[in-house]
C-alpha atoms as a PDB file:
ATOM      1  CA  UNK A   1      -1.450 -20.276  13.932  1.00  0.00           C
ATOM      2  CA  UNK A   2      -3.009 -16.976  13.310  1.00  0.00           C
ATOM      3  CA  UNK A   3      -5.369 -15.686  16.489  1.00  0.00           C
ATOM      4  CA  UNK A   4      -8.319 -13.554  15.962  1.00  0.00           C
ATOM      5  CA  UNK A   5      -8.475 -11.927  18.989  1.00  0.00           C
ATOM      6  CA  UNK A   6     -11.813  -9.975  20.668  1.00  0.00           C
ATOM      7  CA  UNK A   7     -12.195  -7.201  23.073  1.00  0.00           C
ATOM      8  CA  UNK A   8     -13.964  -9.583  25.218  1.00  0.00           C
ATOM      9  CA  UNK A   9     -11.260 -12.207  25.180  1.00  0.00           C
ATOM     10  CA  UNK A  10      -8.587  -8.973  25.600  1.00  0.00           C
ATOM     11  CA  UNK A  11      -9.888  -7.512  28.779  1.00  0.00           C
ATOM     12  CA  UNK A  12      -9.979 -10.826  29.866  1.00  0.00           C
ATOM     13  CA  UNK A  13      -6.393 -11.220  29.705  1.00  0.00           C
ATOM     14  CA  UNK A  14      -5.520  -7.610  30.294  1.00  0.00           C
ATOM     15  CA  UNK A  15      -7.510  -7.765  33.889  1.00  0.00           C
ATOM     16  CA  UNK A  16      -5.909 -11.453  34.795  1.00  0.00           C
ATOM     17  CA  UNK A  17      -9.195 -13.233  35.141  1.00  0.00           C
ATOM     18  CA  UNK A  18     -10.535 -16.460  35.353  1.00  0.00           C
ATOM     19  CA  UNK A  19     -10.160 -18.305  31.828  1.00  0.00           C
ATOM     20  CA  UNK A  20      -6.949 -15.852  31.213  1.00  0.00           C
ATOM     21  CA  UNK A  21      -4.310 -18.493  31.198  1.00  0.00           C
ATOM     22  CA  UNK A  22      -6.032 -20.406  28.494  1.00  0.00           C
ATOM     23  CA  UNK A  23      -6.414 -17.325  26.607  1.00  0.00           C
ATOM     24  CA  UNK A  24      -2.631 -16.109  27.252  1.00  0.00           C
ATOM     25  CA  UNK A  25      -1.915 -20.306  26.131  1.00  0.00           C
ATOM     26  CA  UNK A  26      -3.472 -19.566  22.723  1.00  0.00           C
ATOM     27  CA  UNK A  27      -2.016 -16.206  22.311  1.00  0.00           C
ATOM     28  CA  UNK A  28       2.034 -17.895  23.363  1.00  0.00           C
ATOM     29  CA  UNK A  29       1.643 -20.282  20.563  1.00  0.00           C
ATOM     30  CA  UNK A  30       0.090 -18.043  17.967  1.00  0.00           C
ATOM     31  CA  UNK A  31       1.970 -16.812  15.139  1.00  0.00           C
ATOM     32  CA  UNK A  32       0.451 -13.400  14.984  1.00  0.00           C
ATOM     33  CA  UNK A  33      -2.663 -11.588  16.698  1.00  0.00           C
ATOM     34  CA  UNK A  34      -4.697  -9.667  14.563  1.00  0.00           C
ATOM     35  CA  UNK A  35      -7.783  -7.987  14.989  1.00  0.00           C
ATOM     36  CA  UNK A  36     -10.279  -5.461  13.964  1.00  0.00           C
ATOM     37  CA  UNK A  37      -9.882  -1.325  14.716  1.00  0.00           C
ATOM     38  CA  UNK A  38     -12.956  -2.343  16.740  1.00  0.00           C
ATOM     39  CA  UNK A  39     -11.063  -3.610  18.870  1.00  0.00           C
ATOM     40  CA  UNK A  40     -10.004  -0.186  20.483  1.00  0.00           C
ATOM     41  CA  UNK A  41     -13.020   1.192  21.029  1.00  0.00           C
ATOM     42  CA  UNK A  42     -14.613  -1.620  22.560  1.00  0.00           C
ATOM     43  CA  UNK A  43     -11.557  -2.303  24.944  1.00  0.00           C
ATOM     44  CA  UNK A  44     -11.696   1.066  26.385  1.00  0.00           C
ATOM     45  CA  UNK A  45     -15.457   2.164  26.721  1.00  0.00           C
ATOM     46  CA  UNK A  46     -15.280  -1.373  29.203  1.00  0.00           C
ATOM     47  CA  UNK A  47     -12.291  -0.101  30.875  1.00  0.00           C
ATOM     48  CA  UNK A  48     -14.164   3.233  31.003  1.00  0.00           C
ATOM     49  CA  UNK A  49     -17.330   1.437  33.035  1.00  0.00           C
ATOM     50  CA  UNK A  50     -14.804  -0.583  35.229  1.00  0.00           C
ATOM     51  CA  UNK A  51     -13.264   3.215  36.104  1.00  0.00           C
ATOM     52  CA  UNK A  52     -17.500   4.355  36.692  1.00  0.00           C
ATOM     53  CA  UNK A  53     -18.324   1.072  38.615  1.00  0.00           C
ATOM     54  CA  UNK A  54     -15.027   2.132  40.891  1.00  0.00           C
ATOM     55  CA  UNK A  55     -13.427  -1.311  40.065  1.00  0.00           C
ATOM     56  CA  UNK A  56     -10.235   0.619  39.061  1.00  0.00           C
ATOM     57  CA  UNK A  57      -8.480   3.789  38.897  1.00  0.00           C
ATOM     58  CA  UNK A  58      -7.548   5.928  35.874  1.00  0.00           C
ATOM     59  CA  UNK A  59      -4.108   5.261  36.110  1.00  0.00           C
ATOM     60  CA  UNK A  60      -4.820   1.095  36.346  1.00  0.00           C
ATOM     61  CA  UNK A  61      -7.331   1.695  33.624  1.00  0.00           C
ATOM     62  CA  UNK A  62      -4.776   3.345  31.087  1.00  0.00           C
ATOM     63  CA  UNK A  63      -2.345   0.665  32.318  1.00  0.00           C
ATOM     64  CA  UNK A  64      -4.977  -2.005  30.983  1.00  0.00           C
ATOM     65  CA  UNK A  65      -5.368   0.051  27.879  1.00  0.00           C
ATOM     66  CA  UNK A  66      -2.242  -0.365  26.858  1.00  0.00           C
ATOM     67  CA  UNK A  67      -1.627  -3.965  27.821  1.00  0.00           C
ATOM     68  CA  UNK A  68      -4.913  -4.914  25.350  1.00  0.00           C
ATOM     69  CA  UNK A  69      -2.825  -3.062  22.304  1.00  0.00           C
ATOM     70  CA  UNK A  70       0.064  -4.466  23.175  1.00  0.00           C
ATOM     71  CA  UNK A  71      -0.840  -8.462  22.546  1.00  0.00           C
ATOM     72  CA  UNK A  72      -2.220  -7.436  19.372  1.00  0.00           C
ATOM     73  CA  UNK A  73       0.488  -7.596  16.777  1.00  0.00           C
ATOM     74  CA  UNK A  74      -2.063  -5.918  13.670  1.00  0.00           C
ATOM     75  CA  UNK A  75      -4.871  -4.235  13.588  1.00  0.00           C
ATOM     76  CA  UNK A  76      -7.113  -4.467  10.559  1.00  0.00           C
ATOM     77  CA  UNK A  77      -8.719  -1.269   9.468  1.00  0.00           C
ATOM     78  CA  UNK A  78     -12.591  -1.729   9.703  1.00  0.00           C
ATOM     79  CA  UNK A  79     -13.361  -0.756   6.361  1.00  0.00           C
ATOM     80  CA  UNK A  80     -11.294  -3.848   4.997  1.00  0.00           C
ATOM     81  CA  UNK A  81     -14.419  -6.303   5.777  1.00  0.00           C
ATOM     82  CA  UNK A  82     -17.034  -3.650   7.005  1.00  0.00           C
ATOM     83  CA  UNK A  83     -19.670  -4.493   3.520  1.00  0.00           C
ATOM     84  CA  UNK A  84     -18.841  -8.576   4.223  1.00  0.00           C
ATOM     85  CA  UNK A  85     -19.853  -8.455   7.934  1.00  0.00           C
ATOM     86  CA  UNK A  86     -22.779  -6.264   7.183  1.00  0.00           C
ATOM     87  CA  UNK A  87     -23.814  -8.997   4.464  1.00  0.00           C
ATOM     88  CA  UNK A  88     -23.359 -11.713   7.100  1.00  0.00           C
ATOM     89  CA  UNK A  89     -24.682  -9.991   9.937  1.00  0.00           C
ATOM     90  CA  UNK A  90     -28.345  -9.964   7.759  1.00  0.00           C
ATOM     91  CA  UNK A  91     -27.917 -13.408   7.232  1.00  0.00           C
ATOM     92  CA  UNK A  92     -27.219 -14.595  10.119  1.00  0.00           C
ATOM     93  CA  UNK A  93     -29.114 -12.146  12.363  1.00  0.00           C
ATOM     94  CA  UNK A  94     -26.445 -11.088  14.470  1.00  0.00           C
ATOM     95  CA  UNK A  95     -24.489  -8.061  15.542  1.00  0.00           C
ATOM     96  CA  UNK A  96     -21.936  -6.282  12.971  1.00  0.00           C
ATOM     97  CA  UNK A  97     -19.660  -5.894  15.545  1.00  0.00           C
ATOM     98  CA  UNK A  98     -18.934  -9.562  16.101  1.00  0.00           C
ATOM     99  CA  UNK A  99     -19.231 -10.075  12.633  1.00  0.00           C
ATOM    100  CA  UNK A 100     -16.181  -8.229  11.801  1.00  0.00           C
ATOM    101  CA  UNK A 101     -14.271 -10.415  13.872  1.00  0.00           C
ATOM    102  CA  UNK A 102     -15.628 -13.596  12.562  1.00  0.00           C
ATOM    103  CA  UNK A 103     -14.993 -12.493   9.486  1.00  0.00           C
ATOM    104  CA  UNK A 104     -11.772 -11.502   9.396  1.00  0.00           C
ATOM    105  CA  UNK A 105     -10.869 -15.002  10.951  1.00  0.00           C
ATOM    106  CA  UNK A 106     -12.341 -16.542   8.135  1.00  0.00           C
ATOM    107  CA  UNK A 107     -10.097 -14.378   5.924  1.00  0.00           C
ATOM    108  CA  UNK A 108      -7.410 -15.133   7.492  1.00  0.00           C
ATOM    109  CA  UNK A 109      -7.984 -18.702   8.472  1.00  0.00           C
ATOM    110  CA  UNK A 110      -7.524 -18.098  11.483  1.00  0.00           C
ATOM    111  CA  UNK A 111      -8.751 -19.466  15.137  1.00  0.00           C
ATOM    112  CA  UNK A 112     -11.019 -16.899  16.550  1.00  0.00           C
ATOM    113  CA  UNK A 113     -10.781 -15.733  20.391  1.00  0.00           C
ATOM    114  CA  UNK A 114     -13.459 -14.549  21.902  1.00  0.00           C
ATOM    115  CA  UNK A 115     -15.910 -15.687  25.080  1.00  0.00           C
ATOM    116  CA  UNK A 116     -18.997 -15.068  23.855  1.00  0.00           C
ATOM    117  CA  UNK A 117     -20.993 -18.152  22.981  1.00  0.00           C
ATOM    118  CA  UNK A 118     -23.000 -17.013  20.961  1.00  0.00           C
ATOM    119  CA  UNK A 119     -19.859 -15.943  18.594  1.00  0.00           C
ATOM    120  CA  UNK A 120     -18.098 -19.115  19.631  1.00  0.00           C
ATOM    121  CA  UNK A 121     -21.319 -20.924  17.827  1.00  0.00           C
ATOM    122  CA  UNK A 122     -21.536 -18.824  14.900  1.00  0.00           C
ATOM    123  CA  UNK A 123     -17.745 -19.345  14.490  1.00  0.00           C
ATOM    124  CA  UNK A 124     -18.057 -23.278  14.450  1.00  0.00           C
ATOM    125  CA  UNK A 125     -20.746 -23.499  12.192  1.00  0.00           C
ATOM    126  CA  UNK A 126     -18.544 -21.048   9.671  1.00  0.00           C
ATOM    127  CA  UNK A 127     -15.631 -23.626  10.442  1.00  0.00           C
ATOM    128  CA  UNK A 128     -13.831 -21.680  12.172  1.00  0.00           C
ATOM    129  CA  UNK A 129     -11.725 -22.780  15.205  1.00  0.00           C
ATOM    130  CA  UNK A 130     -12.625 -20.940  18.184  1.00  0.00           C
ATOM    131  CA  UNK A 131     -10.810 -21.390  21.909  1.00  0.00           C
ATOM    132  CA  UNK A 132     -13.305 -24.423  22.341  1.00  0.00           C
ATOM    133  CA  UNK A 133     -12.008 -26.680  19.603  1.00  0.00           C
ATOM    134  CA  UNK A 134      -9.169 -27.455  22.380  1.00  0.00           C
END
């Protein structure tokens, strides 16, 4: 099984929270993680705010940084489904950044990981399996 995986879903893990085990369960079994370039920049600007808020340190931060890359096995360039997630964004009236990972699970058939409901919604009605098809 191929995992589309989400910043959300990958601080998650990275900072050992609540609904990490089922995420880290997913990722075990997976054949490959892939995700969008996206991915990057959204990780760190929230580790960035978690370093503001005084939740960690810069060292713990960077630490987390690198953990998020590291479960990922590909990351997609953005520009390989940028005009297709724009398309669907207008018709479904929803953020471009989620898009592109919704649509690059479709692409790939693969399950998409991600906690936002919202997503998880959008995902099921594409058919696409999402963490809460288990």
């Amino acid at each position: 099984m191929i995992i589309v995986l989400d910043a959300n879903a990958g601080i998650e893990i990275a900072l050992d929270r609540e609904k990490s085990k089922i995420l880290n369960s997913f990722i075990e079994v997976s054949s490959k993680v892939i995700t969008s370039d996206l991915y990057k920049a959204e990780t760190t600007n929230v580790l960035y705010k978690y370093i503001k808020a005084g939740l960690l340190k810069k060292h713990e931060a960077i630490e987390k940084l690198n953990y998020c890359e590291m479960i990922v096995d590909y990351f997609i360039d953005i520009k390989e489904n940028q005009e297709e997630s724009l398309l669907e964004s207008i018709r479904l009236n929803h953020s471009v950044y989620d898009l592109l990972y919704l649509t690059l699970a479709r692409r790939n058939g693969a399950r998409l990981i991600t906690l936002d409901k919202k997503l998880n919604k959008l995902a099921k009605e594409s058919g696409i399996e999402t963490i809460e098809d288990e």
